[in-house]
Protein backbone atom coordinates (compact mmCIF):
# COMPACT_ATOMS: atom_id res chain seq x y z
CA UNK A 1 8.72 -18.42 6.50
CA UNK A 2 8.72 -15.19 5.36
CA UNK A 3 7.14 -12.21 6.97
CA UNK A 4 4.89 -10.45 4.47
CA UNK A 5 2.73 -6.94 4.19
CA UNK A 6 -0.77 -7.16 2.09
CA UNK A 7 -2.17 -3.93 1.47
CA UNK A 8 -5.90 -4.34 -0.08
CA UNK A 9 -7.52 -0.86 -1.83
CA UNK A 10 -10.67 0.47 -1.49
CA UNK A 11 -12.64 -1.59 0.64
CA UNK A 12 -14.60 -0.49 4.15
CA UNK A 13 -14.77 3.21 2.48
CA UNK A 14 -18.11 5.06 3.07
CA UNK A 15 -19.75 2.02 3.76
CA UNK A 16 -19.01 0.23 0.16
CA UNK A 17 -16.36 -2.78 -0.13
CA UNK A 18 -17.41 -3.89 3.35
CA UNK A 19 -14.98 -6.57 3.98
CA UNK A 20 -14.70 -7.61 8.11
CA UNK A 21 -11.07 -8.09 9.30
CA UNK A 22 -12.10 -11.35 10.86
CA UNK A 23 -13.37 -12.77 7.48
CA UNK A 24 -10.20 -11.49 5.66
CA UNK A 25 -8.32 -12.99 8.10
CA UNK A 26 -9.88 -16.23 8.05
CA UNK A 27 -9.45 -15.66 4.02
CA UNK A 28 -5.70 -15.57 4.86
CA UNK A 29 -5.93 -19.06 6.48
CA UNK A 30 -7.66 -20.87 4.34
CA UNK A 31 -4.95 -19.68 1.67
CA UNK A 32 -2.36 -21.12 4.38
CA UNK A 33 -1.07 -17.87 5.43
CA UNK A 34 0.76 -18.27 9.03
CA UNK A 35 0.66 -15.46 11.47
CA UNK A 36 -2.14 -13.27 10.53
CA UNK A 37 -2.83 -10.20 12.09
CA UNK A 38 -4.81 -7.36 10.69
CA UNK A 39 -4.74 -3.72 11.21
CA UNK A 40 -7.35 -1.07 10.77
CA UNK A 41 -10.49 -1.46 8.91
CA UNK A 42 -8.85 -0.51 5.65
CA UNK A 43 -7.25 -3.94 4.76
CA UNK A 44 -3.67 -4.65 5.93
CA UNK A 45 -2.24 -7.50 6.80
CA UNK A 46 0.53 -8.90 8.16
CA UNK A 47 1.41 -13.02 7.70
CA UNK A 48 4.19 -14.97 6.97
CA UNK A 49 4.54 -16.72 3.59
CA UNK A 50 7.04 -18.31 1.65
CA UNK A 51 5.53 -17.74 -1.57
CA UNK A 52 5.91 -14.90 -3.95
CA UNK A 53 4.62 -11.25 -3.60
CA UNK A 54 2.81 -12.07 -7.15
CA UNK A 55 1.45 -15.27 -6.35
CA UNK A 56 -0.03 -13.97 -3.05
CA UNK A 57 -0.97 -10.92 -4.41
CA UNK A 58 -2.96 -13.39 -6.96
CA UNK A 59 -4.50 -15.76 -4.49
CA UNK A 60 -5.59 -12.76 -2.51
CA UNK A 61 -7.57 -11.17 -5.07
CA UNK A 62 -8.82 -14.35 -6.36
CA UNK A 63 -9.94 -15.62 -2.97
CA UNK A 64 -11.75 -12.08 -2.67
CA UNK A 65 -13.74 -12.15 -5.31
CA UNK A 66 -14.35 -15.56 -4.99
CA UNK A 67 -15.96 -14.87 -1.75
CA UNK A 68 -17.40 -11.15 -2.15
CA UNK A 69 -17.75 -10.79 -5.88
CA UNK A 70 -15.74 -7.64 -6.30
CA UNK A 71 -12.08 -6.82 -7.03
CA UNK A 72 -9.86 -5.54 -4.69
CA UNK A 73 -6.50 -4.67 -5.45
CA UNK A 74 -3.94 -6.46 -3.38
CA UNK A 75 -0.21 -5.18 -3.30
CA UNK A 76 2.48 -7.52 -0.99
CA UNK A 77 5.74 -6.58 0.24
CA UNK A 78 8.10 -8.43 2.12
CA UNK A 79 9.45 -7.16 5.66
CA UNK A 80 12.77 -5.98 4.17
CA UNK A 81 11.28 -3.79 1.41
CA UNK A 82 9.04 -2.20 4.01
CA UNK A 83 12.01 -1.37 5.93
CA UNK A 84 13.91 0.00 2.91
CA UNK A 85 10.94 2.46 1.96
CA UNK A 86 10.74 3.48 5.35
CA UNK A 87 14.59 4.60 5.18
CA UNK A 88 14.40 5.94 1.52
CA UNK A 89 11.58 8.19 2.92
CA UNK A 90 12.84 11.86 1.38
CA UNK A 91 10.71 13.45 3.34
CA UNK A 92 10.73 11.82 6.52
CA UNK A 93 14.35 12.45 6.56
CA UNK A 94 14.07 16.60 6.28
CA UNK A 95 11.91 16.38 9.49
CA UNK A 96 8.41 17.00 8.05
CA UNK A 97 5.15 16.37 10.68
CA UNK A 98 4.50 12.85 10.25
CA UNK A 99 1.12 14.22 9.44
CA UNK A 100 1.80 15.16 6.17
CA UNK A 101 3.29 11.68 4.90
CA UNK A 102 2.22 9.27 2.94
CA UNK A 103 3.14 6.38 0.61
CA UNK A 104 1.37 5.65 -2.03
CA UNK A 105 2.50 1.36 -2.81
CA UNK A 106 3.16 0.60 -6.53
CA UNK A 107 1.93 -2.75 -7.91
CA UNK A 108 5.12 -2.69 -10.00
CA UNK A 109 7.84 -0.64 -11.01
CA UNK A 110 6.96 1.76 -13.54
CA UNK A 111 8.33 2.54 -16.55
CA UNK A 112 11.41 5.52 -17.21
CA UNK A 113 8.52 7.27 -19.72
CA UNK A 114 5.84 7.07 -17.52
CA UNK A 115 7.86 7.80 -14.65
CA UNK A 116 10.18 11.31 -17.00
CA UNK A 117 5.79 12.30 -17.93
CA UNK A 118 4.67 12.38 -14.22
CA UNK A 119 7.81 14.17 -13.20
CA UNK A 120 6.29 16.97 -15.17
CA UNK A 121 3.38 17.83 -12.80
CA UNK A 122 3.99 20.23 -9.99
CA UNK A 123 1.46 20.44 -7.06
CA UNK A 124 3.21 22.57 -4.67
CA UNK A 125 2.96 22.79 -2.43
CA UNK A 126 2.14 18.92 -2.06
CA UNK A 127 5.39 16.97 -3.01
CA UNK A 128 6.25 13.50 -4.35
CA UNK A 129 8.95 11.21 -5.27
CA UNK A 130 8.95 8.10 -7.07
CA UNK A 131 11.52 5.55 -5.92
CA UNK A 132 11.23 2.06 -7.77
CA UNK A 133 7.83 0.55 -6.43
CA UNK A 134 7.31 3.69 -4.06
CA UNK A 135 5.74 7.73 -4.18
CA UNK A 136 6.65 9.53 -1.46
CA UNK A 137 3.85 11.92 -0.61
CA UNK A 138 4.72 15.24 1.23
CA UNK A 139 0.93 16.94 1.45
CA UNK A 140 1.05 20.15 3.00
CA UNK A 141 -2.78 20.31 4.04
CA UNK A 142 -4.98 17.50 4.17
CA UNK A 143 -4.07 14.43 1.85
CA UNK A 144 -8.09 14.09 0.88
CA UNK A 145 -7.35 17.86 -0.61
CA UNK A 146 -4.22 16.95 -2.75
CA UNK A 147 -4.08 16.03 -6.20
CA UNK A 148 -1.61 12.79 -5.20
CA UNK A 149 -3.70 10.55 -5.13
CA UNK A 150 -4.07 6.65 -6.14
CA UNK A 151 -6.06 7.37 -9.15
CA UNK A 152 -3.03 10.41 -9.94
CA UNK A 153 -0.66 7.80 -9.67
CA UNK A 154 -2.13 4.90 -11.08
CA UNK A 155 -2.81 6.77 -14.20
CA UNK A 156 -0.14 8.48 -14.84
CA UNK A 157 2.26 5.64 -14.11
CA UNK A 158 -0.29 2.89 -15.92
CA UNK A 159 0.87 0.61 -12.67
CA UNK A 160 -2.18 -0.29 -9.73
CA UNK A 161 -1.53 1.92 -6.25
CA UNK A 162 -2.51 2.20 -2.57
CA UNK A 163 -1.89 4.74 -0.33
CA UNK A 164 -1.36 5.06 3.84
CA UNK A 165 -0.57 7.56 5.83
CA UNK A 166 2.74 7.36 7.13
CA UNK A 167 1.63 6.91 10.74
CA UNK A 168 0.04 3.47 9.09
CA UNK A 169 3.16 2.71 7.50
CA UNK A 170 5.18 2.96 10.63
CA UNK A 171 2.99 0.77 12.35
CA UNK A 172 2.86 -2.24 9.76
CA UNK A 173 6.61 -1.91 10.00
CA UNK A 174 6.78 -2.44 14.05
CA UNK A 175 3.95 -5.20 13.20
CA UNK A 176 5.80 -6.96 10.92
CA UNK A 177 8.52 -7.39 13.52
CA UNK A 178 6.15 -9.35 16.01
């Protein structure tokens, strides 16, 4: 089996969305998800599967509003494409404070117009890259002051996004491996 990466948005935030780990993770299960682990309150998981990103991605958000009547967005990556994010990191590589990274996770890859308009906007000194289903985020202050955020993203590249810190995205990597 596969190992696999689900990355919910928008739930346990300010008290709204309230979704316990334990109950996502018995979610998981019932779906026949192998290996679950969760980490932080904000909704990632870690399994293995053998299906498809899509058709987990689908069952997930199904199975969530099935049980909680609301949506939340799911996004799935396998191990592998983790890993390669990780390593295409532009910013990671110049040594920048692990602070001020972040990845915002596409749904899908955009497309070249959506991705030429959004190239358009400057926010230095905040920073981003787009690289197939991934924006690199380089935030010089605080990432809840930047203009990079999921609904900056999601809008201008018409595609759904979640974003973690890259200190979360380091850690589903090394939890992935287990």
């Amino acid at each position: 089996m596969n190992r696999k990466i689900g990355i919910l948005r928008g739930i346990n935030v300010g008290g709204k969305r309230k979704i316990l780990m334990a109950d996502l993770k018995s979610i998981c299960e019932k779906l026949g998800l192998k290996n679950v682990t969760t980490y932080i309150q904000s909704g990632n998981l870690i399994f293995n599967s053998d299906k498809t990103n899509s058709e987990l991605e689908n069952d997930l958000e199904r199975a969530i509003t099935d049980k909680y009547g609301f949506d939340v967005p799911v996004i799935v990556r396998a191990e592998i494409e983790l890993k390669n994010s990780i390593s295409n990191n532009p910013f990671f590589e110049k040594g920048a404070d692990i602070k001020q990274l972040h990845l915002t996770f596409l749904k899908e890859k955009p497309n070249k117009e959506n991705i030429e308009k959004i190239l358009t906007f400057n926010y230095e000194p905040d920073k981003f890259k787009i690289d197939d289903k991934d924006a690199f985020i380089f935030c010089a202050g605080k990432y809840h002051e930047s203009k990079l955020t999921n609904n900056f993203f999601e809008k201008q590249l018409k595609v759904g996004a979640t974003t973690r810190n890259w200190k979360t995205v380091m850690k589903l990597s090394e939890l992935s491996k287990n």
